[in-house]
C-alpha atoms as a PDB file:
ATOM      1  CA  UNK A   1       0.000   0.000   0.000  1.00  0.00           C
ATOM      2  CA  UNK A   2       1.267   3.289  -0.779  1.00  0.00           C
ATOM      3  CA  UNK A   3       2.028   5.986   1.762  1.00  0.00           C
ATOM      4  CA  UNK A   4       0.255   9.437   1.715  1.00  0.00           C
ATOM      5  CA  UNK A   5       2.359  12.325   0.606  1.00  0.00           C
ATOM      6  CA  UNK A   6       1.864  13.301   4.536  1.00  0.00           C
ATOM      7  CA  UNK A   7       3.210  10.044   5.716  1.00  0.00           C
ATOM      8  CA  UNK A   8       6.422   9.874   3.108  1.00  0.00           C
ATOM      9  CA  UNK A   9       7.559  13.287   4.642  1.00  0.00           C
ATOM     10  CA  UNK A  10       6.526  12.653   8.129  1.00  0.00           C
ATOM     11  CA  UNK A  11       9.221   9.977   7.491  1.00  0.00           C
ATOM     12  CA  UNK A  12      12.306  12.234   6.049  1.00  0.00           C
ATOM     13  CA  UNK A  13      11.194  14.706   9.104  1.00  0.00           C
ATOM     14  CA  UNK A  14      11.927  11.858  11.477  1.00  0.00           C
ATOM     15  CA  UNK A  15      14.920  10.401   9.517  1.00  0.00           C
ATOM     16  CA  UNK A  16      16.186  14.074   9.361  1.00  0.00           C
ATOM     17  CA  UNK A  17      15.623  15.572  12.761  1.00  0.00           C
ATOM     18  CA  UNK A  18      12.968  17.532  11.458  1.00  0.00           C
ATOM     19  CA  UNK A  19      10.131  18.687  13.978  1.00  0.00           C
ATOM     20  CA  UNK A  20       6.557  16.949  13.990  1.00  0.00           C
ATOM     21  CA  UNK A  21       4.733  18.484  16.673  1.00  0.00           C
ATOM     22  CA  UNK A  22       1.592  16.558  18.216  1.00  0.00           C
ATOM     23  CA  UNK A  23      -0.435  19.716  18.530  1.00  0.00           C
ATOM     24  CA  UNK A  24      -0.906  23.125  17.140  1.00  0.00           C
ATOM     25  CA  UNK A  25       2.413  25.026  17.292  1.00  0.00           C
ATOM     26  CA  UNK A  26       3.050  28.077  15.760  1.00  0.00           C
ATOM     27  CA  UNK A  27       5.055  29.564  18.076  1.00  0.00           C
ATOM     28  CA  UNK A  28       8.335  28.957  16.969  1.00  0.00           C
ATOM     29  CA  UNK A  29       9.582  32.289  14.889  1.00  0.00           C
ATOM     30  CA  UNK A  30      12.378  30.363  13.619  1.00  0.00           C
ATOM     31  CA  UNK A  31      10.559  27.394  12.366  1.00  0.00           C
ATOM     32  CA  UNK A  32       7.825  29.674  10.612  1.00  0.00           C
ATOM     33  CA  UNK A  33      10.722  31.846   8.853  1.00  0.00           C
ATOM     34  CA  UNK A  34      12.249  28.434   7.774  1.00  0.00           C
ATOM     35  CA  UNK A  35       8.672  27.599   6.336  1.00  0.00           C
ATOM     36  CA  UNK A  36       7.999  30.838   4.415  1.00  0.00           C
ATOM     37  CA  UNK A  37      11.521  30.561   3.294  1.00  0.00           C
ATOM     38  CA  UNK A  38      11.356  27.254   1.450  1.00  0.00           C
ATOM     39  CA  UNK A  39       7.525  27.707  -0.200  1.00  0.00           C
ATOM     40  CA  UNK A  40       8.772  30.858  -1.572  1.00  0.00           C
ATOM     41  CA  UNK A  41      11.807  29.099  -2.924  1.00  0.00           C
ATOM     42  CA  UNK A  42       9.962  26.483  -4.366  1.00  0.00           C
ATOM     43  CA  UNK A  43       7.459  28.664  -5.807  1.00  0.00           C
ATOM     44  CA  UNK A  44      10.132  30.946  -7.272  1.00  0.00           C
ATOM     45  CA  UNK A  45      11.546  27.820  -8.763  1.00  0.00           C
ATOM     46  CA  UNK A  46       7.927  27.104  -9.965  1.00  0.00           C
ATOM     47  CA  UNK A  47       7.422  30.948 -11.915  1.00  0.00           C
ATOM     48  CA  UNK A  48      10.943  30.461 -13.461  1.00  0.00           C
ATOM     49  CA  UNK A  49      10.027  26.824 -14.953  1.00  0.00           C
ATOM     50  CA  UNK A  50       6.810  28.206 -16.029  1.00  0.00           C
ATOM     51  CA  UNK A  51       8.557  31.052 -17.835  1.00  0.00           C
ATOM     52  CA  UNK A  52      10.994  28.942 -19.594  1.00  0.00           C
ATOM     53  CA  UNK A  53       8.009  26.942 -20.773  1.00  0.00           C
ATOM     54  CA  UNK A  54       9.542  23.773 -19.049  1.00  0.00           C
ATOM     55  CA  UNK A  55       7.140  21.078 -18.083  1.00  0.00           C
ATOM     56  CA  UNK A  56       9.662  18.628 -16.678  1.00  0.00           C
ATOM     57  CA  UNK A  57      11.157  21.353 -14.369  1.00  0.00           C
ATOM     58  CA  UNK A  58       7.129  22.451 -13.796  1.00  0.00           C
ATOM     59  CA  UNK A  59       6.308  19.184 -12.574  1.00  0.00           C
ATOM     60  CA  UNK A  60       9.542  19.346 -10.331  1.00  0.00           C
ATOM     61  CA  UNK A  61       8.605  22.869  -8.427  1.00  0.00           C
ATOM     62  CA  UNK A  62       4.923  21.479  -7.856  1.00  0.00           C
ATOM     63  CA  UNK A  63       5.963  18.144  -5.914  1.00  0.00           C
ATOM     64  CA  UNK A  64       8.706  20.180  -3.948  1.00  0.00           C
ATOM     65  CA  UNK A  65       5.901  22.497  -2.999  1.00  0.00           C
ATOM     66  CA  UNK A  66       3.736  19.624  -1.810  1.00  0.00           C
ATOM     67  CA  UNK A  67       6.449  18.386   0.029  1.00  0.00           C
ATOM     68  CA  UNK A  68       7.441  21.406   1.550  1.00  0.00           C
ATOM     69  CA  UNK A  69       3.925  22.156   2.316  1.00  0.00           C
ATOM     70  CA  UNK A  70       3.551  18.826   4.157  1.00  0.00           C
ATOM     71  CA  UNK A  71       6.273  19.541   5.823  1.00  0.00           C
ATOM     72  CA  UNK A  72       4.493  22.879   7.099  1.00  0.00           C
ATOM     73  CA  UNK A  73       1.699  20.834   8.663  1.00  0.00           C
ATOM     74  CA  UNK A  74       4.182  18.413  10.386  1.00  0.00           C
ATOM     75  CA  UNK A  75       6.156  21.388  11.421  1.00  0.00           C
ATOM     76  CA  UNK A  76       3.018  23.293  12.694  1.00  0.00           C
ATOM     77  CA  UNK A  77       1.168  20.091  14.136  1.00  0.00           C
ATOM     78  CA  UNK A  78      -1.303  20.354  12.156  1.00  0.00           C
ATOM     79  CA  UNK A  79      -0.926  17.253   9.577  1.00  0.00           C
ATOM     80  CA  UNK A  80      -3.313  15.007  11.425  1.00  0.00           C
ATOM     81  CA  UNK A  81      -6.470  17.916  10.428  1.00  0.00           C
ATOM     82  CA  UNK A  82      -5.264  18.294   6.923  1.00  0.00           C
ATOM     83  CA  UNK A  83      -7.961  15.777   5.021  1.00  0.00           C
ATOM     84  CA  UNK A  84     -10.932  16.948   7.462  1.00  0.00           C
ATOM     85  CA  UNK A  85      -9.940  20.833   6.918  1.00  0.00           C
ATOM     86  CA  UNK A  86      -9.511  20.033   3.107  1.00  0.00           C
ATOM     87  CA  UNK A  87     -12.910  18.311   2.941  1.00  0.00           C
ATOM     88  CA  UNK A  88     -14.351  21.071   4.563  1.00  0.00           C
ATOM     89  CA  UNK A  89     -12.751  23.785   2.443  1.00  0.00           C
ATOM     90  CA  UNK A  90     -13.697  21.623  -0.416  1.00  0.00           C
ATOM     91  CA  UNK A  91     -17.174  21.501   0.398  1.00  0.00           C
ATOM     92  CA  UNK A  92     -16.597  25.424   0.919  1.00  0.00           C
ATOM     93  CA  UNK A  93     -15.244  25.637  -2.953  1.00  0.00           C
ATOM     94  CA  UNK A  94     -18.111  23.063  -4.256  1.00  0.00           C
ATOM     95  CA  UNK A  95     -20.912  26.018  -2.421  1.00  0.00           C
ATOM     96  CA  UNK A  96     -19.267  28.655  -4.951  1.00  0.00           C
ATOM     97  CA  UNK A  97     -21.919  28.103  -8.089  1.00  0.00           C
ATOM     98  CA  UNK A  98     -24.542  30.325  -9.522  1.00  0.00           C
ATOM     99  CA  UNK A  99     -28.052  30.451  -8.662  1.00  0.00           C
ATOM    100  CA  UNK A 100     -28.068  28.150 -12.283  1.00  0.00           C
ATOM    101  CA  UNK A 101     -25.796  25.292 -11.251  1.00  0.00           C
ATOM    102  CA  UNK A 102     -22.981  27.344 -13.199  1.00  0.00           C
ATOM    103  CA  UNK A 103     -19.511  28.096 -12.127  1.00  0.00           C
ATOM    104  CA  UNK A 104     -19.134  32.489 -11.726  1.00  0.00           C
ATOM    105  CA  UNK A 105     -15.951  33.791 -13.277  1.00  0.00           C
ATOM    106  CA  UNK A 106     -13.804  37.093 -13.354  1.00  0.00           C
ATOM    107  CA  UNK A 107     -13.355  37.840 -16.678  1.00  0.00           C
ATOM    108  CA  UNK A 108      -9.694  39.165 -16.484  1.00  0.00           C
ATOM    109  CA  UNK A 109      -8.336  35.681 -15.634  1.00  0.00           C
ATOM    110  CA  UNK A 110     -11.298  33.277 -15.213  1.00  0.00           C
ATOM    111  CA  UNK A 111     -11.367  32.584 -11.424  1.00  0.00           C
ATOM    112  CA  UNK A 112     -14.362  31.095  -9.755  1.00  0.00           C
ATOM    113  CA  UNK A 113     -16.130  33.735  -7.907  1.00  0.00           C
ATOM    114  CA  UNK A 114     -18.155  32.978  -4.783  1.00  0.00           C
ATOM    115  CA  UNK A 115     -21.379  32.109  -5.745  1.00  0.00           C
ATOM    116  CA  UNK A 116     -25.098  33.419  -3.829  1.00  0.00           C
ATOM    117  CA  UNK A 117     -24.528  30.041  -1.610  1.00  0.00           C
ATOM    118  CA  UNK A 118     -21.363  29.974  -0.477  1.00  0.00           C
ATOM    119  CA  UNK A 119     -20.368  29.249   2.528  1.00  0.00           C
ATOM    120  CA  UNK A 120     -17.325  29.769   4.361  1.00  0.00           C
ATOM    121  CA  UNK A 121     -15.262  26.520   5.181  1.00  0.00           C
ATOM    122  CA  UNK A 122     -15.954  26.138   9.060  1.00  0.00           C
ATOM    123  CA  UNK A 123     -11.840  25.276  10.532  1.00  0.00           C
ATOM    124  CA  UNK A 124     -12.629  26.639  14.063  1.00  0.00           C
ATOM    125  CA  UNK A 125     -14.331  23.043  14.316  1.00  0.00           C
ATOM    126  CA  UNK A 126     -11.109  21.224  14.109  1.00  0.00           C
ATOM    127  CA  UNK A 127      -9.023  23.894  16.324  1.00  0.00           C
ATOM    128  CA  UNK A 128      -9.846  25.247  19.935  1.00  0.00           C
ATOM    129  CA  UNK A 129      -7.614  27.242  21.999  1.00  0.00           C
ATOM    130  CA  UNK A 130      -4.595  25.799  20.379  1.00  0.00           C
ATOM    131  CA  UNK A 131      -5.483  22.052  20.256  1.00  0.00           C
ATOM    132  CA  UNK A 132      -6.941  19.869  17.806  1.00  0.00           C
ATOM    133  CA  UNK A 133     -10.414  18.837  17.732  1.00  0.00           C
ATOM    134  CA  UNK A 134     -10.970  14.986  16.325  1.00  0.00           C
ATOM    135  CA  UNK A 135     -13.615  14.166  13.981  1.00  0.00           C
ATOM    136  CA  UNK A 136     -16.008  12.068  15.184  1.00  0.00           C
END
């Protein structure tokens, strides 16, 4: 069976010395400078593959950013509400359509616009004062 992308770096964290905190943790100014740090490198590296029209190097920028961004939630302690908060945000994103059943979109560069029954994703369910909420 195949690991999730959560699991694979939840193992080079703990190979590496990396932190996986068991709770909320945001605290840490070094740890969320280190964070910011690598995302924007990776998503320099994706603008400059994009601009050189490279796929290979495209595809490259968008799994280091997954893995960098899993790496976030471990760091945080947050990785064991990512697929609740997703669903939830999903459900959020799925609430976005027009009165007609039809997606809404800004003309200028065709994002979907929120919709006359949108809802905003609840995440307060899964957090309170600090610590993690399970799903039942």
């Amino acid at each position: 069976m195949t690991k999730t992308t959560i699991e694979q770096v939840k193992e080079f964290h703990e190979t590496y010395g990396l932190p996986v905190k068991p709770a909320p943790h945001i605290e840490d100014e070094k740890t969320n400078a280190l964070r910011i740090n690598l995302l924007q490198e990776e998503l320099d590296e994706l603008k400059q593959a994009l601009a050189d029209q490279d796929i290979v190097e495209t595809l490259d920028a968008l799994i280091d950013l997954q893995y960098v961004l899993d790496g976030a939630f471990l760091s945080f302690g947050l990785h064991n509400e990512k697929d609740i908060a997703f669903a939830e945000v999903h459900a959020s994103n799925m609430s976005k359509l027009g009165e007609d059943g039809k997606p809404i979109r800004r003309e200028s560069d065709g994002k979907v616009l929120k919709g006359p029954n949108y809802f905003k994703p609840d995440l307060v369910q899964f957090i309170k004062n600090g610590k993690t909420i399970k799903a039942a």
